[in-house]
Each structure stands twice: as structure tokens, then as C-alpha cells.
N, C-alpha and C. Protein backbone atom coordinates (compact mmCIF):
# COMPACT_ATOMS: atom_id res chain seq x y z
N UNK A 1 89.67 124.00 140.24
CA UNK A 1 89.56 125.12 141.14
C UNK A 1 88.73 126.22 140.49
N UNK A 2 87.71 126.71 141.66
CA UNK A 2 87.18 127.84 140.91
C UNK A 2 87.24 129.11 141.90
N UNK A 3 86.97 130.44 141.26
CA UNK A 3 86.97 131.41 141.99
C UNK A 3 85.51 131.77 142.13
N UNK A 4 85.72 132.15 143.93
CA UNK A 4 84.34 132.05 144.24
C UNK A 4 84.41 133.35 144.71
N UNK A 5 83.19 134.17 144.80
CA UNK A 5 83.24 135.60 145.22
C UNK A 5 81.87 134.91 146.93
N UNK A 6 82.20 135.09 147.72
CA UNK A 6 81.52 135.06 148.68
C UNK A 6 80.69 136.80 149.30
N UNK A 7 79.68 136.93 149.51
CA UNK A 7 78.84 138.32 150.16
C UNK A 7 78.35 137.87 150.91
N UNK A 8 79.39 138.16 152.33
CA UNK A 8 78.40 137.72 153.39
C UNK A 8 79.01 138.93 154.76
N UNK A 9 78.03 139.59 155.14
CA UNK A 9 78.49 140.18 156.30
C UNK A 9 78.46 139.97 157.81
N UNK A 10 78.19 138.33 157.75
CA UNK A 10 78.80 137.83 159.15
C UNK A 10 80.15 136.93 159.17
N UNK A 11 80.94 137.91 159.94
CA UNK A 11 82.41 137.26 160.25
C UNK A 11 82.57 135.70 160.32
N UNK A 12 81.48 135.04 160.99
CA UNK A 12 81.49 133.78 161.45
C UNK A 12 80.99 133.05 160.53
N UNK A 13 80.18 133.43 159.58
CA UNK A 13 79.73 132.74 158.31
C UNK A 13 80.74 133.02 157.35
N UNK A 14 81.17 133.95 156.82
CA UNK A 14 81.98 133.90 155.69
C UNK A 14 83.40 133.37 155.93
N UNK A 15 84.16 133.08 157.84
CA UNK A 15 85.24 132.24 157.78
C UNK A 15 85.09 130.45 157.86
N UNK A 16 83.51 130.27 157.77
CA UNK A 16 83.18 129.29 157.25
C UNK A 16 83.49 128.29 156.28
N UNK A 17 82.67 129.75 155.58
CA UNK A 17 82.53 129.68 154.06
C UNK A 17 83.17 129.28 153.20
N UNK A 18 84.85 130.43 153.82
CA UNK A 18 86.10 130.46 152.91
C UNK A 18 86.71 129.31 153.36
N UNK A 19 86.67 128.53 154.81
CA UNK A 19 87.12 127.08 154.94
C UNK A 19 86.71 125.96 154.17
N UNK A 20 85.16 125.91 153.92
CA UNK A 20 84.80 125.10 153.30
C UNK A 20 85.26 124.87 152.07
N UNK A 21 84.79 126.13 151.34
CA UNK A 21 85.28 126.46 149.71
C UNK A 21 87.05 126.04 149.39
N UNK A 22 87.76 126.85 150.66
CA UNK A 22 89.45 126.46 150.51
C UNK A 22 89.91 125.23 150.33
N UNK A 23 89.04 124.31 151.69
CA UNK A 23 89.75 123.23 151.63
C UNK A 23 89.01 121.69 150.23
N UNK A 24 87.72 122.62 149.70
CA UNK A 24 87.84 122.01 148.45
C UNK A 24 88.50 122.01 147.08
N UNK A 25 89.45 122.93 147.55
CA UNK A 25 90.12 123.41 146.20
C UNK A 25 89.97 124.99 145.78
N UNK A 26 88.96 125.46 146.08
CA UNK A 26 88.61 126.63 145.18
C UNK A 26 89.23 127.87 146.16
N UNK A 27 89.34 129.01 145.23
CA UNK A 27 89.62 130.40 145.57
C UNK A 27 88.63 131.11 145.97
N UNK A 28 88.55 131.86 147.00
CA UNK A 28 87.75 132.70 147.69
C UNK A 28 87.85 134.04 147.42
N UNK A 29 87.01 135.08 147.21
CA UNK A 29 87.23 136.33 147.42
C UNK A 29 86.10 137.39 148.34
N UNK A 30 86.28 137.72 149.14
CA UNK A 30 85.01 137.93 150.18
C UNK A 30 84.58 139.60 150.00
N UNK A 31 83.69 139.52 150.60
CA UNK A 31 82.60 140.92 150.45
C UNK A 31 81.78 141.23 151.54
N UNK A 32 82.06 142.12 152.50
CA UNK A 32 80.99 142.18 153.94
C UNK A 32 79.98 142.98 153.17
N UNK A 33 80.01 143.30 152.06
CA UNK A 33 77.83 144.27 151.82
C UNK A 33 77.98 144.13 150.51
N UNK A 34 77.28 144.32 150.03
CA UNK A 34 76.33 144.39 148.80
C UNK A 34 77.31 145.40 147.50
N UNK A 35 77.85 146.70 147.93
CA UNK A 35 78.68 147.54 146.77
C UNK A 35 80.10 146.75 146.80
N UNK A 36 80.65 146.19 148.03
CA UNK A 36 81.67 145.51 147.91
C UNK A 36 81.92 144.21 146.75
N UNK A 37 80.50 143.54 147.58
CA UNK A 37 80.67 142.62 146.20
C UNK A 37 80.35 142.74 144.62
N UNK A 38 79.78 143.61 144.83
CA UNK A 38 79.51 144.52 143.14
C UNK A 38 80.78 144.51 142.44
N UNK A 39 81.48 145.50 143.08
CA UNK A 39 83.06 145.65 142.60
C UNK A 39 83.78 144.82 142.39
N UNK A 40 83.98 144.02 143.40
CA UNK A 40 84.46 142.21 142.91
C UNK A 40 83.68 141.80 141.60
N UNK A 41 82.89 142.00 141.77
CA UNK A 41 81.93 140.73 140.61
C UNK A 41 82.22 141.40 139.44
N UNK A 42 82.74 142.82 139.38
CA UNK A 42 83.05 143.86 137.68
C UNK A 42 84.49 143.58 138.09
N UNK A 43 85.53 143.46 138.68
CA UNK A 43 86.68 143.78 138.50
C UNK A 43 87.55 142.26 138.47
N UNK A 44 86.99 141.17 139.14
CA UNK A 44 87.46 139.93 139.23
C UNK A 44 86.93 139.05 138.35
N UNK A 45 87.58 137.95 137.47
CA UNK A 45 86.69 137.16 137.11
C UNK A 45 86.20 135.93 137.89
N UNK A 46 85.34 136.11 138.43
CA UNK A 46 84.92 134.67 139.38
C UNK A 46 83.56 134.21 138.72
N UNK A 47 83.95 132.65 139.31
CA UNK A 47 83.22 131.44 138.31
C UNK A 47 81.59 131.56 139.58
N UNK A 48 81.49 132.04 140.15
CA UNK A 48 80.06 131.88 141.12
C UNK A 48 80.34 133.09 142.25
N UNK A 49 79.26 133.37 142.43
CA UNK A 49 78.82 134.10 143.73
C UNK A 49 78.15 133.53 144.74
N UNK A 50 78.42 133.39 145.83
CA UNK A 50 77.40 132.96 146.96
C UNK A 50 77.08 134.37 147.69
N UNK A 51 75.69 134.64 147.86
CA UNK A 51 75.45 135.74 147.85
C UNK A 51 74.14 135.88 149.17
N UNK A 52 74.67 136.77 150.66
CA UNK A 52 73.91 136.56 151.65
C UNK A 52 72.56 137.39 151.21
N UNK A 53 71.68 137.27 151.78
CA UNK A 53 70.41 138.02 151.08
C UNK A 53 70.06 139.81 152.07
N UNK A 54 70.09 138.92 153.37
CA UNK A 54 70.21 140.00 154.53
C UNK A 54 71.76 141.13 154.64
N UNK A 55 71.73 141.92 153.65
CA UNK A 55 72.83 142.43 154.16
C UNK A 55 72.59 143.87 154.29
N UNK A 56 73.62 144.81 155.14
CA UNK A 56 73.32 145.99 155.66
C UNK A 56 73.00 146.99 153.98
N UNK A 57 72.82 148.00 154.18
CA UNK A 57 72.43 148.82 152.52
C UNK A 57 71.74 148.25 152.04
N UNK A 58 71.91 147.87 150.84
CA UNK A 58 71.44 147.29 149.24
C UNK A 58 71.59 145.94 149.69
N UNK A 59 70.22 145.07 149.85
CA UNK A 59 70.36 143.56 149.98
C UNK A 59 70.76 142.99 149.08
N UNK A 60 70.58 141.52 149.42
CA UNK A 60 71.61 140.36 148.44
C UNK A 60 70.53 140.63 147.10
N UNK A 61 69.22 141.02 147.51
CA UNK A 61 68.28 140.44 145.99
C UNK A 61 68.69 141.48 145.20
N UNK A 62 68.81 142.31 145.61
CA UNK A 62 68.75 144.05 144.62
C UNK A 62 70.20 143.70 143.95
N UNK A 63 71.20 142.86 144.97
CA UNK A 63 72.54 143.15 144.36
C UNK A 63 72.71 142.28 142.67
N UNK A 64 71.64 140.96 143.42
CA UNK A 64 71.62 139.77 142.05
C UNK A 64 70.95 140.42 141.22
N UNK A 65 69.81 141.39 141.47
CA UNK A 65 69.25 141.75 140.40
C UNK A 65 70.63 143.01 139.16
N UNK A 66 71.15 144.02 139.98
CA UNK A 66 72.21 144.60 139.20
C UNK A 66 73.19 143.27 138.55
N UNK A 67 73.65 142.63 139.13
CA UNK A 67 74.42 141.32 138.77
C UNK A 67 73.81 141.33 136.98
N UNK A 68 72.72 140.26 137.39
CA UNK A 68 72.13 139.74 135.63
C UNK A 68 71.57 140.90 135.64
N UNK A 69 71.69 142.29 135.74
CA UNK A 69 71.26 143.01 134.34
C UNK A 69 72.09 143.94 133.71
N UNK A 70 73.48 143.29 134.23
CA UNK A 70 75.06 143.93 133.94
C UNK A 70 75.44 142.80 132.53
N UNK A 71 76.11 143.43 131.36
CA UNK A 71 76.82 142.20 130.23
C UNK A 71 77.33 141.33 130.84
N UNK A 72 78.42 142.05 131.55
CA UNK A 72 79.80 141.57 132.07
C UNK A 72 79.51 140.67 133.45
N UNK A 73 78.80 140.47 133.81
CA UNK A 73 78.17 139.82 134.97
C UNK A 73 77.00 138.86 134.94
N UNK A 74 75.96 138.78 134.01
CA UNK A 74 75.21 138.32 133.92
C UNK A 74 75.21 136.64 133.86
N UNK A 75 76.02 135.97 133.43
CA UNK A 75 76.18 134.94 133.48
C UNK A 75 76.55 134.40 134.43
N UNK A 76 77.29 135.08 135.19
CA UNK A 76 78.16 134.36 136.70
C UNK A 76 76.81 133.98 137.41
N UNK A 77 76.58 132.58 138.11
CA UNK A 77 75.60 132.20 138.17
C UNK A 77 75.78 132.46 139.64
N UNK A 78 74.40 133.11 140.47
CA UNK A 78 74.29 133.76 141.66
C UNK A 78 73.16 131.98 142.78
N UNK A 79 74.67 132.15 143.81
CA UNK A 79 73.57 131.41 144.79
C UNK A 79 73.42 132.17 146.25
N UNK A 80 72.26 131.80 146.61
CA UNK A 80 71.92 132.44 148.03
C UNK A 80 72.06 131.81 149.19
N UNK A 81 72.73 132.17 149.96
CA UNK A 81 73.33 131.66 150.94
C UNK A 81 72.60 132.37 151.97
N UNK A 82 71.25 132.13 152.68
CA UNK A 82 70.47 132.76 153.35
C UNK A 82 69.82 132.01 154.60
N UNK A 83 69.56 132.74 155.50
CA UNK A 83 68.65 131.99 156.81
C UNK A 83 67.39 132.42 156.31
N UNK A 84 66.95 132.90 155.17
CA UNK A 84 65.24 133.26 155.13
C UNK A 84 64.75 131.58 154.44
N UNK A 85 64.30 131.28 155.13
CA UNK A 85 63.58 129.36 154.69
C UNK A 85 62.10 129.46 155.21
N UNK A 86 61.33 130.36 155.21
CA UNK A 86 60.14 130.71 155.15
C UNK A 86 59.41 129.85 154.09
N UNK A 87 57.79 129.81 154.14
CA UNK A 87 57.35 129.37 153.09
C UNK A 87 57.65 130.24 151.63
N UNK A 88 57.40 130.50 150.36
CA UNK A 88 57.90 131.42 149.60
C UNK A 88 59.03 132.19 149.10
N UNK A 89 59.89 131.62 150.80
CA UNK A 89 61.26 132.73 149.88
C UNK A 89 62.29 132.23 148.95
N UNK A 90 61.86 131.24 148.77
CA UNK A 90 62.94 130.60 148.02
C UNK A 90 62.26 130.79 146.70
N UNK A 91 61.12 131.01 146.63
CA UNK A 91 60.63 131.33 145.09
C UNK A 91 60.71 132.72 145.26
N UNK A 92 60.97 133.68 145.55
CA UNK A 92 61.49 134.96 145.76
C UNK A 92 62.21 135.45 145.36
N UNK A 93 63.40 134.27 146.13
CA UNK A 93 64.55 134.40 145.68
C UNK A 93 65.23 134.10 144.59
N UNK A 94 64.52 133.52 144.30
CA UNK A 94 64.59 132.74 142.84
C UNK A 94 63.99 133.77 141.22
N UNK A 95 63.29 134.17 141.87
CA UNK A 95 62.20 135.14 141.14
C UNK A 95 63.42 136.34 140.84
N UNK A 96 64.23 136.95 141.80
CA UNK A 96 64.88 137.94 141.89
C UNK A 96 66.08 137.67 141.09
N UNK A 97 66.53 136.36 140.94
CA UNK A 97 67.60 135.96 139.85
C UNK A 97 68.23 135.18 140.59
N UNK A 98 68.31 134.64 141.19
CA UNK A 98 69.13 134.14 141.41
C UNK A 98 68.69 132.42 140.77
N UNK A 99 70.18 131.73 140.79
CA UNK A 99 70.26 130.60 139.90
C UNK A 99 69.45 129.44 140.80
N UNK A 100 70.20 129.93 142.10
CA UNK A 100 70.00 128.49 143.14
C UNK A 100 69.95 129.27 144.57
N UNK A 101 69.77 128.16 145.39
CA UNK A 101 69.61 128.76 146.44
C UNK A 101 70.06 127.61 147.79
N UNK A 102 70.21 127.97 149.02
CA UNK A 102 70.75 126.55 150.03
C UNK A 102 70.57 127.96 151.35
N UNK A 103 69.57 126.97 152.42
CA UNK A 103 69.38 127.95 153.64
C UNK A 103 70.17 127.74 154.84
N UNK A 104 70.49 128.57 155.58
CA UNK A 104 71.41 128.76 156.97
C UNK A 104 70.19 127.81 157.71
N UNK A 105 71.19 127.15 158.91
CA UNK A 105 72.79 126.65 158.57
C UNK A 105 72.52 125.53 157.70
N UNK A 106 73.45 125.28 156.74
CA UNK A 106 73.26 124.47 155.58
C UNK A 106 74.45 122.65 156.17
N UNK A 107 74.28 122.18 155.82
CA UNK A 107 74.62 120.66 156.14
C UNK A 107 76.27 120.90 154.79
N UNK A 108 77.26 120.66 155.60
CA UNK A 108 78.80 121.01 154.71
C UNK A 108 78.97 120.72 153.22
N UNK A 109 78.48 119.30 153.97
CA UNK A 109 79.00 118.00 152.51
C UNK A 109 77.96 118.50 151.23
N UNK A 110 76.32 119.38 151.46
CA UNK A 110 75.45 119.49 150.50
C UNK A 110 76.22 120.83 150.34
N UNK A 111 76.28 121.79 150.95
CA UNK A 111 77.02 123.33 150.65
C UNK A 111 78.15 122.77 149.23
N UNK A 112 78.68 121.76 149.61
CA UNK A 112 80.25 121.45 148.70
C UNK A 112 79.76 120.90 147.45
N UNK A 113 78.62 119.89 147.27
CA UNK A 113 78.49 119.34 146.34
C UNK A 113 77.30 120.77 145.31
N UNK A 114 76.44 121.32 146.33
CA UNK A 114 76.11 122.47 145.65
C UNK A 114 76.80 123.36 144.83
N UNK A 115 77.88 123.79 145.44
CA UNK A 115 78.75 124.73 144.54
C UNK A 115 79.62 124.03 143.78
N UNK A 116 80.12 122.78 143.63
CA UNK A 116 80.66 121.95 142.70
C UNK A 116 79.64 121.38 141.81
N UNK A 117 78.58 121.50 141.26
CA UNK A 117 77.16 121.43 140.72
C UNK A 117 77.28 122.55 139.92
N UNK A 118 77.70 123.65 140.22
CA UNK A 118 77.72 125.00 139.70
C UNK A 118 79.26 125.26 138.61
N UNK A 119 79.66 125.24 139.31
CA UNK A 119 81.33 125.31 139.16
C UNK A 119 81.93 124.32 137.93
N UNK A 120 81.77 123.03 138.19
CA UNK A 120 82.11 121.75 137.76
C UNK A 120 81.15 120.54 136.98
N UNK A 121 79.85 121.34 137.24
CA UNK A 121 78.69 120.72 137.06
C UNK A 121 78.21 119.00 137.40
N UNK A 122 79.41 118.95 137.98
CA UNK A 122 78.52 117.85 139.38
C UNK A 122 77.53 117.59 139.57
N UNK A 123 76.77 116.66 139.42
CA UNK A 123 75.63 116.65 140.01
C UNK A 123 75.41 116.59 141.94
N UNK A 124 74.49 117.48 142.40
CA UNK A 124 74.41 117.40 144.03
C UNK A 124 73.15 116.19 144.04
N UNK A 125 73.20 116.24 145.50
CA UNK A 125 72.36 115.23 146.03
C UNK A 125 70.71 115.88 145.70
N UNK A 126 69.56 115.42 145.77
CA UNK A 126 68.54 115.98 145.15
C UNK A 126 67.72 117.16 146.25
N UNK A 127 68.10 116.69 147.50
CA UNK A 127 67.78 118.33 148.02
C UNK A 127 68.23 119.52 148.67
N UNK A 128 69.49 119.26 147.72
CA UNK A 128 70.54 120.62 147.24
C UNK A 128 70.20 121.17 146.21
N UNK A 129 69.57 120.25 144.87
CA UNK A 129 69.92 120.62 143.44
C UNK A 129 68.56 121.91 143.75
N UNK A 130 69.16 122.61 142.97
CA UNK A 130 68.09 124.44 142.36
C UNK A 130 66.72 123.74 141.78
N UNK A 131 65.96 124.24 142.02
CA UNK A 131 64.67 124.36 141.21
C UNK A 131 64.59 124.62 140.35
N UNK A 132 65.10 125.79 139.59
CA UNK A 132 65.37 126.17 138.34
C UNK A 132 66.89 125.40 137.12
N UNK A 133 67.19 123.99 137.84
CA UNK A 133 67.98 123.81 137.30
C UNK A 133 67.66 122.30 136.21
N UNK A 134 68.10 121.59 135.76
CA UNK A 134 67.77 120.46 134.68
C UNK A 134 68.51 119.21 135.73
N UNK A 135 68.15 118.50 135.50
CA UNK A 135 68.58 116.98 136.76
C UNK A 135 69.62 116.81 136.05
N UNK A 136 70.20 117.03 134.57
CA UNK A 136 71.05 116.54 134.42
C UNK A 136 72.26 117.92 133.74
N UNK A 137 73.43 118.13 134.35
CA UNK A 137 74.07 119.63 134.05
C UNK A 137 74.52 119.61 132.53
């Protein structure tokens, strides 16, 4: 089991989210914006962030960027849980810190093996696995 900090400020995505994540085992802790999940991510210890990019205030990138350039945070490895699947944004997003990345709406079974890749170091199926990551964890 791991603790997952979820940032997502749509109702319908993050009771998703927390179904998916729950009924694999892991702990959820949720965040509708960007300072919310800040505070989680300094006050909780959680093993990953899934982190929406579009959010109201301070977006998901600005938030990953405070994330890794915090001690106490920097390691918790940040994924993006985003509908931007444009050409480029995933090297963007990537660029901005984050570890990994998986676009709205995402296919369940790759969402699960993604964050158990992270978490557990699982290997996912190959077009789940991060770009920035090694084929083998």
C-alpha cells in the first residue's frame, strides 16, 4: 500500500481516481488546487503525487516545480494526470519536473500499472512507462 496525494479539481475525476487507487490497495489523500496540495505534500508523507496540470490559481507545473525545489519534497516522484496530449506537452511537462506523465481519459488497467511502476516499481506496459524513466526500475 502506498499513500497517494491526488491534485485534481474535478469532482468526477478525482472520485475516480480515489476508486481506482482504493480498490488497488493504496491510500488516497485529495487536493481540489494547487496550495492545497502543497500542504499535503509538506505535512503528509506520501509515496507519489498525481498531479492535474489545469488547475484554478497556481497550475499543476508551477506546483511540481515548488515540489522538487523543496528538501522535504523533492523526491516524491510527481505524475501528471492531464487532458493536455498536444504535440509537445508531454515534453513540457516533463521539462517542468515532473517524473512521468499519462493523458485524460487514461485506459484503468495502464493508470494502475503506472502508479504501481512508481510506488512498487512494477514494471507498466510500454506505453504507460515515462520517458524519462530506465525499462528496467
Amino acid at each position: 500500500m502506498a499513500i497517494i496525494l491526488v491534485v485534481e479539481d474535478n469532482p468526477a475525476n478525482l472520485k475516480l481516481a480515489r476508486f481506482l487507487l482504493e480498490s488497488a490497495g493504496h491510500e488516497v489523500i485529495e487536493a481540489a488546487d494547487a496550495a492545497e496540495g502543497l500542504a499535503h505534500a509538506e505535512s503528509e508523507h506520501v509515496d507519489l503525487v498525481l498531479m492535474d496540470i489545469q488547475l484554478p490559481g497556481m497550475d499543476g507545473l508551477e506546483a511540481t516545480r515548488v515540489l522538487k525545489n523543496k528538501e522535504t519534497t523533492r523526491a516524491v516522484p510527481v505524475i501528471a494526470l492531464t487532458a493536455l496530449a498536444m504535440k509537445g506537452d508531454r515534453e513540457r511537462i516533463l521539462a517542468a519536473g515532473c517524473d512521468g506523465y499519462i493523458a485524460k481519459p487514461f485506459n484503468h488497467d495502464d493508470f494502475i500499472a503506472l502508479v504501481n511502476y512508481w510506488v512498487h516499481g512494477s514494471f507498466p506496459p510500454p506505453d504507460t512507462r515515462p520517458a524519462n524513466r530506465p525499462m528496467n526500475p
